[in-house]
PDB file of N, CA and C in Angstrom:
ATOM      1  N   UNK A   1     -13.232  56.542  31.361  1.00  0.00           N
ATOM      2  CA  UNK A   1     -14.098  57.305  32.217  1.00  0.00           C
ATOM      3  C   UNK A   1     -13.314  58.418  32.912  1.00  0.00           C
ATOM      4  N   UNK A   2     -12.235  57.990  33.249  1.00  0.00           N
ATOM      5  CA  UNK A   2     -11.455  59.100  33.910  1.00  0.00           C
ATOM      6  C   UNK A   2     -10.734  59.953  33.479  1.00  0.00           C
ATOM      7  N   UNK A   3     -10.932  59.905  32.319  1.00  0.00           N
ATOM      8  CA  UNK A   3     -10.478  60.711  31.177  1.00  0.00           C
ATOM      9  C   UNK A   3     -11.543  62.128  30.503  1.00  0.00           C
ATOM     10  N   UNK A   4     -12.380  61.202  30.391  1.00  0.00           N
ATOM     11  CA  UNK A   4     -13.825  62.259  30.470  1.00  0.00           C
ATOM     12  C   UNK A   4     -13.953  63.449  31.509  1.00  0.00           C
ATOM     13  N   UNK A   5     -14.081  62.461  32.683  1.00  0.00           N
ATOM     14  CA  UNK A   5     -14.441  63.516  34.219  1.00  0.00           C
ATOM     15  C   UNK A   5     -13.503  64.550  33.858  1.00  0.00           C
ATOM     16  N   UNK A   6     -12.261  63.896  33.957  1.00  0.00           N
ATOM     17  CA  UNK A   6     -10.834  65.360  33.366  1.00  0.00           C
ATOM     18  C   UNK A   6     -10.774  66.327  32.552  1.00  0.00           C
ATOM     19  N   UNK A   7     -11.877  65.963  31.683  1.00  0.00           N
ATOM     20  CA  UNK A   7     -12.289  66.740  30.267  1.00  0.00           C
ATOM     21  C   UNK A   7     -12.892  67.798  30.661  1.00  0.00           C
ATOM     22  N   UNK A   8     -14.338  66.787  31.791  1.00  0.00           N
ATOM     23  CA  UNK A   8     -15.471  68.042  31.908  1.00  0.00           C
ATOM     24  C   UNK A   8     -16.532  67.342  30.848  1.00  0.00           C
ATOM     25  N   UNK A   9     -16.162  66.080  30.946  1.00  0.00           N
ATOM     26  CA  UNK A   9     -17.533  65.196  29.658  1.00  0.00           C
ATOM     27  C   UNK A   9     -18.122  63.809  30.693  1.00  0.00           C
ATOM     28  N   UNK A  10     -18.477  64.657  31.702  1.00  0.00           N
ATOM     29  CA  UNK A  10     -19.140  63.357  32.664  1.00  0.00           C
ATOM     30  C   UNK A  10     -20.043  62.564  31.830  1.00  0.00           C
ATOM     31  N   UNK A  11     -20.629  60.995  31.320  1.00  0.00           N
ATOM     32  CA  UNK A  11     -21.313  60.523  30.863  1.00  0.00           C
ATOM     33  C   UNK A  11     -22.414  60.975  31.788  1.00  0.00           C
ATOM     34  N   UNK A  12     -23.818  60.304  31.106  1.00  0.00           N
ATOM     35  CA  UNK A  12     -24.884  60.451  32.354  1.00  0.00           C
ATOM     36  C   UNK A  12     -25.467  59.549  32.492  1.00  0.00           C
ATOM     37  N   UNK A  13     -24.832  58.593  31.772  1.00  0.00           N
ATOM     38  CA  UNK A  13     -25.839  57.010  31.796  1.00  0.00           C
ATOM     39  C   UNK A  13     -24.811  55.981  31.628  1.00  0.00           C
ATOM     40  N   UNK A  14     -24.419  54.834  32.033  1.00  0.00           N
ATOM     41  CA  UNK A  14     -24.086  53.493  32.035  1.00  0.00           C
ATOM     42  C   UNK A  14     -24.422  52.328  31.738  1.00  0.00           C
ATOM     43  N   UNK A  15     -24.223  51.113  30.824  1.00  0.00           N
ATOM     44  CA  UNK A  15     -24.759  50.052  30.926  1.00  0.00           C
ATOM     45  C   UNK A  15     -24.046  49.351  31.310  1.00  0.00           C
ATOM     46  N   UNK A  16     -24.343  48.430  32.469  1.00  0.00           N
ATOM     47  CA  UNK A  16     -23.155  47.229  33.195  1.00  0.00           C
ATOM     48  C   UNK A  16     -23.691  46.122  33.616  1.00  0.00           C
ATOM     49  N   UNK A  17     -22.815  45.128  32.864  1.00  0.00           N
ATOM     50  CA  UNK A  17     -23.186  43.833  32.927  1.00  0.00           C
ATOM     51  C   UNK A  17     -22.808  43.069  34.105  1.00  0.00           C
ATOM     52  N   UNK A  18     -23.064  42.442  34.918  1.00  0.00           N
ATOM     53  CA  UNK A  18     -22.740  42.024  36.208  1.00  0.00           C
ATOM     54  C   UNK A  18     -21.728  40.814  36.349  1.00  0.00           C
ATOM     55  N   UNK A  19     -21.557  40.254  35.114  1.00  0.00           N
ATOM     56  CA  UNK A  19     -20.275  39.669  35.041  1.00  0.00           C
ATOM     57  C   UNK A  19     -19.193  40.116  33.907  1.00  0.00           C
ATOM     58  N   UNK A  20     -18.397  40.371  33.732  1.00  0.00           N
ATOM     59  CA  UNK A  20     -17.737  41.106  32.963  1.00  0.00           C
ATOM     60  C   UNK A  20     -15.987  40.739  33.135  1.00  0.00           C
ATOM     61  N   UNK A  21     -16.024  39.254  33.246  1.00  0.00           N
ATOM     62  CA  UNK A  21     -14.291  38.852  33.255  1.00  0.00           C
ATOM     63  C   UNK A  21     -13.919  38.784  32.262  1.00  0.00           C
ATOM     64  N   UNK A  22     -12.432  39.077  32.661  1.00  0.00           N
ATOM     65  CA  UNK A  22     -11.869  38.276  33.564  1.00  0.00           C
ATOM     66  C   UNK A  22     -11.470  39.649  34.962  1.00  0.00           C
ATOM     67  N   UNK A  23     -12.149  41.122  34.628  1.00  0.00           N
ATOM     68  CA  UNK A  23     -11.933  42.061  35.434  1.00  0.00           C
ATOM     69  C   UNK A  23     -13.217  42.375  36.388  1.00  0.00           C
ATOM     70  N   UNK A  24     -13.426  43.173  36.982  1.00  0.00           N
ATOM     71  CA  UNK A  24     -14.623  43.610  38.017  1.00  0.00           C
ATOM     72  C   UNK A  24     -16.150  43.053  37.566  1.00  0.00           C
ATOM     73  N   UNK A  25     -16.383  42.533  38.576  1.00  0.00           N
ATOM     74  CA  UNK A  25     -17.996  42.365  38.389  1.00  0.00           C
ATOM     75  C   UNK A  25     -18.638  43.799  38.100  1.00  0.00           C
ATOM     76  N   UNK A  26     -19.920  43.598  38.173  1.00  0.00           N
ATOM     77  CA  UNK A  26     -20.581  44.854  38.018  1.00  0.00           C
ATOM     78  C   UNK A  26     -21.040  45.919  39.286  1.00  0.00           C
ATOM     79  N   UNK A  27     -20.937  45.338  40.666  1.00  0.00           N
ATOM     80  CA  UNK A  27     -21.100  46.046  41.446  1.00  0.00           C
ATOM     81  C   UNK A  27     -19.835  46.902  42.098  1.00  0.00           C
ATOM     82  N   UNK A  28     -18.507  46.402  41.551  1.00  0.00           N
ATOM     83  CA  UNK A  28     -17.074  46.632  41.902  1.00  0.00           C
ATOM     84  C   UNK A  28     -17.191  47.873  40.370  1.00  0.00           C
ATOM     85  N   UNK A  29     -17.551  47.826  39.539  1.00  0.00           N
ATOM     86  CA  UNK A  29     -17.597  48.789  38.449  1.00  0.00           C
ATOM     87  C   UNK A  29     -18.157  49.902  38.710  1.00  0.00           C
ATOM     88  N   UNK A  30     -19.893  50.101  39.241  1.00  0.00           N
ATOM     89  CA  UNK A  30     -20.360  50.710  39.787  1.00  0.00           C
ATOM     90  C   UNK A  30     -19.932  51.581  40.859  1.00  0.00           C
ATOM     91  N   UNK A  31     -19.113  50.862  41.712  1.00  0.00           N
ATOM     92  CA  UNK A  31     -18.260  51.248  42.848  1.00  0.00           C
ATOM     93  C   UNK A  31     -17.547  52.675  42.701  1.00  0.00           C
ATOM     94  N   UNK A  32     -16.886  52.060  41.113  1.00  0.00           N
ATOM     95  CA  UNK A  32     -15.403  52.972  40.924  1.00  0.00           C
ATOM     96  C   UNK A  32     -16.183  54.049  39.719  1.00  0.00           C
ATOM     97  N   UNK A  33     -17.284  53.862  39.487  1.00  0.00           N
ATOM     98  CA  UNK A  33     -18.369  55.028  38.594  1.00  0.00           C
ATOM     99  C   UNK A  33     -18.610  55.718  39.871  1.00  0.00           C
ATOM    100  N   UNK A  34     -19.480  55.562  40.892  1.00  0.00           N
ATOM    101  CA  UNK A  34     -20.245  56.682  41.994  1.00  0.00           C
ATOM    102  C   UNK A  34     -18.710  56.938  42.344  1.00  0.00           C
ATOM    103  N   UNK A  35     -17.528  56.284  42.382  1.00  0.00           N
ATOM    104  CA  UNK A  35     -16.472  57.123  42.989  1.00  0.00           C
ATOM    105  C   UNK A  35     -16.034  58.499  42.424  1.00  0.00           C
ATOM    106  N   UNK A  36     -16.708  58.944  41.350  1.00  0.00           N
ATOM    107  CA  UNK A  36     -15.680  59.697  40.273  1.00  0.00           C
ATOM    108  C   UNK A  36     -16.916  60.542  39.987  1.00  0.00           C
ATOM    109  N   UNK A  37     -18.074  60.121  40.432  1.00  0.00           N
ATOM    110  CA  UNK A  37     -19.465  61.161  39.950  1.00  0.00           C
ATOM    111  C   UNK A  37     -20.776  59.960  40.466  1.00  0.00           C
ATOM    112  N   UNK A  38     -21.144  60.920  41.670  1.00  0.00           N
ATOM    113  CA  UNK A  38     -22.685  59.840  41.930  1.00  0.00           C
ATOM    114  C   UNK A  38     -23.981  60.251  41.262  1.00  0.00           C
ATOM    115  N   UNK A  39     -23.700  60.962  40.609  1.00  0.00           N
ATOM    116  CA  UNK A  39     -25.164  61.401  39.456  1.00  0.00           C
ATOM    117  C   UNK A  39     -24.995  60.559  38.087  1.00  0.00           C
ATOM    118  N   UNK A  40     -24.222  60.021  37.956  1.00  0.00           N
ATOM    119  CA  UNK A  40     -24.062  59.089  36.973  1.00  0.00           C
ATOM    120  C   UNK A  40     -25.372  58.192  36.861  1.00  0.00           C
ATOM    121  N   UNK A  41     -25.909  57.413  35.836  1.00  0.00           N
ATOM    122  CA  UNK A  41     -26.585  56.895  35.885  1.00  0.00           C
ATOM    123  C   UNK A  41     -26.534  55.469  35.631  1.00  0.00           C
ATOM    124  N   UNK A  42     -26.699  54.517  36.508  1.00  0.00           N
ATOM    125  CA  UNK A  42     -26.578  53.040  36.002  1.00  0.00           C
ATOM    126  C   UNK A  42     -27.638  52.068  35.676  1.00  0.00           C
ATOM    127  N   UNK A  43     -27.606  51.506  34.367  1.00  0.00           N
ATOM    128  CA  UNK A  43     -28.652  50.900  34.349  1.00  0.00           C
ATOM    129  C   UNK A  43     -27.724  49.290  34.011  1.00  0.00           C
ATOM    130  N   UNK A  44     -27.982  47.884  34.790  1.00  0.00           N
ATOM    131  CA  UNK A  44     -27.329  46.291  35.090  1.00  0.00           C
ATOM    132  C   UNK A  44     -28.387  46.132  34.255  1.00  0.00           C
ATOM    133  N   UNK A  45     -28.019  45.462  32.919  1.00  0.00           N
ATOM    134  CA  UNK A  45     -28.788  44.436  32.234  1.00  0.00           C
ATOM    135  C   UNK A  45     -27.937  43.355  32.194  1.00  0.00           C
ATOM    136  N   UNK A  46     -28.485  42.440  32.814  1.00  0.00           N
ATOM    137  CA  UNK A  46     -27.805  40.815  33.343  1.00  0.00           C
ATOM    138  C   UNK A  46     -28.642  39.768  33.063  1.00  0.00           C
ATOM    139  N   UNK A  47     -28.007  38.744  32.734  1.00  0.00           N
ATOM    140  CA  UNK A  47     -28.783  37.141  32.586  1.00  0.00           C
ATOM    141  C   UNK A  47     -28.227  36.416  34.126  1.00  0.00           C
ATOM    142  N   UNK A  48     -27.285  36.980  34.252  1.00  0.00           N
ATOM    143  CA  UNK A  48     -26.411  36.642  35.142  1.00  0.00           C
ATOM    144  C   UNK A  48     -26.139  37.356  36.182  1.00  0.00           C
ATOM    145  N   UNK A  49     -26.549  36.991  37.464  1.00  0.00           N
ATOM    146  CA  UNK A  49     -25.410  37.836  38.902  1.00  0.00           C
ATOM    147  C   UNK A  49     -25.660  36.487  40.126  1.00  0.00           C
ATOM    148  N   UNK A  50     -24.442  37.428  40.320  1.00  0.00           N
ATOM    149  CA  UNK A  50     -23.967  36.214  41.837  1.00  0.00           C
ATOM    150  C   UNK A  50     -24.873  36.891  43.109  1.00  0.00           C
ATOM    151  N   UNK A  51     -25.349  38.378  42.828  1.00  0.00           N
ATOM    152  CA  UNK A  51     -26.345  39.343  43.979  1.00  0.00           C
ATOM    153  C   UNK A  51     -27.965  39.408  42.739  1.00  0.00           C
ATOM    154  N   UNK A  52     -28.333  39.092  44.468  1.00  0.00           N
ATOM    155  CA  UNK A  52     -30.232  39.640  44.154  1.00  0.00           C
ATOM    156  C   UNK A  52     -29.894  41.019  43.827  1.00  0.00           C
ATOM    157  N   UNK A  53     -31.450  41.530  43.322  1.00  0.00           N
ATOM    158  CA  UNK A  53     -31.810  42.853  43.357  1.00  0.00           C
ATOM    159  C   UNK A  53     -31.504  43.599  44.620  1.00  0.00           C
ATOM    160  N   UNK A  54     -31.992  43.039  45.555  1.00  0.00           N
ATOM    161  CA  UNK A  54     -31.973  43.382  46.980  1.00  0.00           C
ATOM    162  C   UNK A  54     -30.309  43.546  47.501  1.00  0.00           C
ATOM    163  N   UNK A  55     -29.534  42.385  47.381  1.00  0.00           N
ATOM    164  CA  UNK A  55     -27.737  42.559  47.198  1.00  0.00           C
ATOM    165  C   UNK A  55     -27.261  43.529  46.871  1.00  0.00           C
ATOM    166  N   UNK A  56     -27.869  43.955  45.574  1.00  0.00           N
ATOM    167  CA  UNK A  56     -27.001  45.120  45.069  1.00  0.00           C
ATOM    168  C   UNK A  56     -27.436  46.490  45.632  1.00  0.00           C
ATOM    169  N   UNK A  57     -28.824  46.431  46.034  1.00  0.00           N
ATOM    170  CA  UNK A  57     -29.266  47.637  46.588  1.00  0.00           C
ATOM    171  C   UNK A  57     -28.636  47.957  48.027  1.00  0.00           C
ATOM    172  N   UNK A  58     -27.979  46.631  49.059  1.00  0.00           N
ATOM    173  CA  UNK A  58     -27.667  46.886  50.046  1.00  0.00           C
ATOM    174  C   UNK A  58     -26.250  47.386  49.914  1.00  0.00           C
ATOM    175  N   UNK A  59     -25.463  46.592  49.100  1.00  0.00           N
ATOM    176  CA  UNK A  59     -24.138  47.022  48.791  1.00  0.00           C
ATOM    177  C   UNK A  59     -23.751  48.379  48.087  1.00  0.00           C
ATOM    178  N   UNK A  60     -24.386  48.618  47.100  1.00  0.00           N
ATOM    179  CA  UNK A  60     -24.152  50.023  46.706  1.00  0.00           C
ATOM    180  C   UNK A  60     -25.205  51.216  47.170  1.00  0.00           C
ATOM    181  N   UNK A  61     -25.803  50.674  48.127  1.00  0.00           N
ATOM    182  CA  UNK A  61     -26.502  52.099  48.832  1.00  0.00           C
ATOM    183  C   UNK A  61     -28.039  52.604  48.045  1.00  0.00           C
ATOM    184  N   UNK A  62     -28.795  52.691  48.879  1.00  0.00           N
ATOM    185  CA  UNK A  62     -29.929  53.252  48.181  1.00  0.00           C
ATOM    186  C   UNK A  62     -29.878  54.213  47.157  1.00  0.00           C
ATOM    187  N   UNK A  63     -30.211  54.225  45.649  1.00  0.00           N
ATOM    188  CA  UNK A  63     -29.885  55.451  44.849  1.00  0.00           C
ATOM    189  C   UNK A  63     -30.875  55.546  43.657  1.00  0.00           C
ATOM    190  N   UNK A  64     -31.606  56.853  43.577  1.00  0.00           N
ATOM    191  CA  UNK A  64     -32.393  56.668  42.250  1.00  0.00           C
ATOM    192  C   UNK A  64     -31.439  56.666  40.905  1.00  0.00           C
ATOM    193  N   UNK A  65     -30.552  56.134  41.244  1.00  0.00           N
ATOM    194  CA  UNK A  65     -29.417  56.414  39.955  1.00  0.00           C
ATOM    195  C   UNK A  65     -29.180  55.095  39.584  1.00  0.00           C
ATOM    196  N   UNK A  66     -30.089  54.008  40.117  1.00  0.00           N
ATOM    197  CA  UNK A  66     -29.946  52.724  39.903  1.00  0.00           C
ATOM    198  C   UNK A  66     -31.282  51.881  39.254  1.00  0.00           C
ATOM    199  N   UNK A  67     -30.697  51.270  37.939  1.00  0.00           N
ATOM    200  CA  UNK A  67     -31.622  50.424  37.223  1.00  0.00           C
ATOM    201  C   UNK A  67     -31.385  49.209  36.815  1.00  0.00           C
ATOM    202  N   UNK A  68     -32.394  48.255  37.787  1.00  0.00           N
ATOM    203  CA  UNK A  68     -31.860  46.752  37.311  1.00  0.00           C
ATOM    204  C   UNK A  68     -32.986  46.185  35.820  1.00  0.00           C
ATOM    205  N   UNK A  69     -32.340  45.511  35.117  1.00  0.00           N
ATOM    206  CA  UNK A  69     -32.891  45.087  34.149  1.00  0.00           C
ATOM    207  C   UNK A  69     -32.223  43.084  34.051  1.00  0.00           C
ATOM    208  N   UNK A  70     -33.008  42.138  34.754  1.00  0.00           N
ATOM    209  CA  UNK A  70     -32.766  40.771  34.686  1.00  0.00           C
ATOM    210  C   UNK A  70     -33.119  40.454  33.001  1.00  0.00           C
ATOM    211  N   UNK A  71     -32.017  39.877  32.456  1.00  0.00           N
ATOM    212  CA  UNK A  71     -32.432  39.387  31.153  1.00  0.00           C
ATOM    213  C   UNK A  71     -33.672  38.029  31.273  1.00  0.00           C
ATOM    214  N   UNK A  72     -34.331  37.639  29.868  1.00  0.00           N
ATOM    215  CA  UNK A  72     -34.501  38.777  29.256  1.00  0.00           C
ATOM    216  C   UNK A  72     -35.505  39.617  29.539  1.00  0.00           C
ATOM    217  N   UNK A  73     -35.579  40.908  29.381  1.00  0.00           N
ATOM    218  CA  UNK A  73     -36.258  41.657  29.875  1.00  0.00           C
ATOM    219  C   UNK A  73     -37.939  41.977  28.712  1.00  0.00           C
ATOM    220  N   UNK A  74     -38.199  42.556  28.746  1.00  0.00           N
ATOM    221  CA  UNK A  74     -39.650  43.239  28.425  1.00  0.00           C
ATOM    222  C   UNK A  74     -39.229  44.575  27.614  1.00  0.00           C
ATOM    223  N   UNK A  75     -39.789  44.617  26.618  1.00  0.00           N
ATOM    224  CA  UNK A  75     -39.413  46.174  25.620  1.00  0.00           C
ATOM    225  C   UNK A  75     -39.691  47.499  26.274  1.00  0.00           C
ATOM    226  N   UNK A  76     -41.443  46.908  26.878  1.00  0.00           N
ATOM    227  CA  UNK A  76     -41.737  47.982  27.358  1.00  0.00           C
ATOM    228  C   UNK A  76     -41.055  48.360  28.255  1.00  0.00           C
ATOM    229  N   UNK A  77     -40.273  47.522  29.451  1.00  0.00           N
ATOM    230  CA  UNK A  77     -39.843  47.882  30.740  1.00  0.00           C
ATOM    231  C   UNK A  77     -38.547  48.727  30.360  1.00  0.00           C
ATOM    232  N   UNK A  78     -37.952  48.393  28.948  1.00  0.00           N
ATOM    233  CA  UNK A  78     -37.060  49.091  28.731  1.00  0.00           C
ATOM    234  C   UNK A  78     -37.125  50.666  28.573  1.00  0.00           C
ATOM    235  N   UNK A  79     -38.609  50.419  27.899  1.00  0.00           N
ATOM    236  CA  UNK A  79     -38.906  52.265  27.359  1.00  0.00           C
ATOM    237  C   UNK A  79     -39.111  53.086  28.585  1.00  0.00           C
TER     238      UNK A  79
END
């Protein structure tokens, strides 16, 4: 990722899984994405988190740049 930004090839979308060891959960990932570009876009498709919907919204800040998807999810909700 930080290689990109350096480029001038910001991604514009993300997929992050909320557990992801043996390194950062997904809200510590997120963290270090809005650190480097907050127009980024994240979309958490999880079976799994240790935070509600509501958790993650308090911890990483209100943002329309945020999409939760609880496995398993719905096709349509995907489209």
């Amino acid at each position: 990722m930080k290689e990109s930004i350096k480029a001038g090839q910001l991604c514009s979308v993300a997929f992050v899984d909320m557990r992801m060891p043996p390194g950062w959960d997904g809200v510590e990932t997120i963290t270090h994405f809005w650190g480097w570009g907050r127009s980024i876009q994240i979309v958490i498709c999880t079976a799994y988190s240790d935070y509600s919907g509501k958790d993650i919204q308090t911890q990483l800040g209100g943002s329309g740049c945020l999409l939760i998807f609880k496995k398993s999810f719905d096709m349509v909700e995907v489209l």
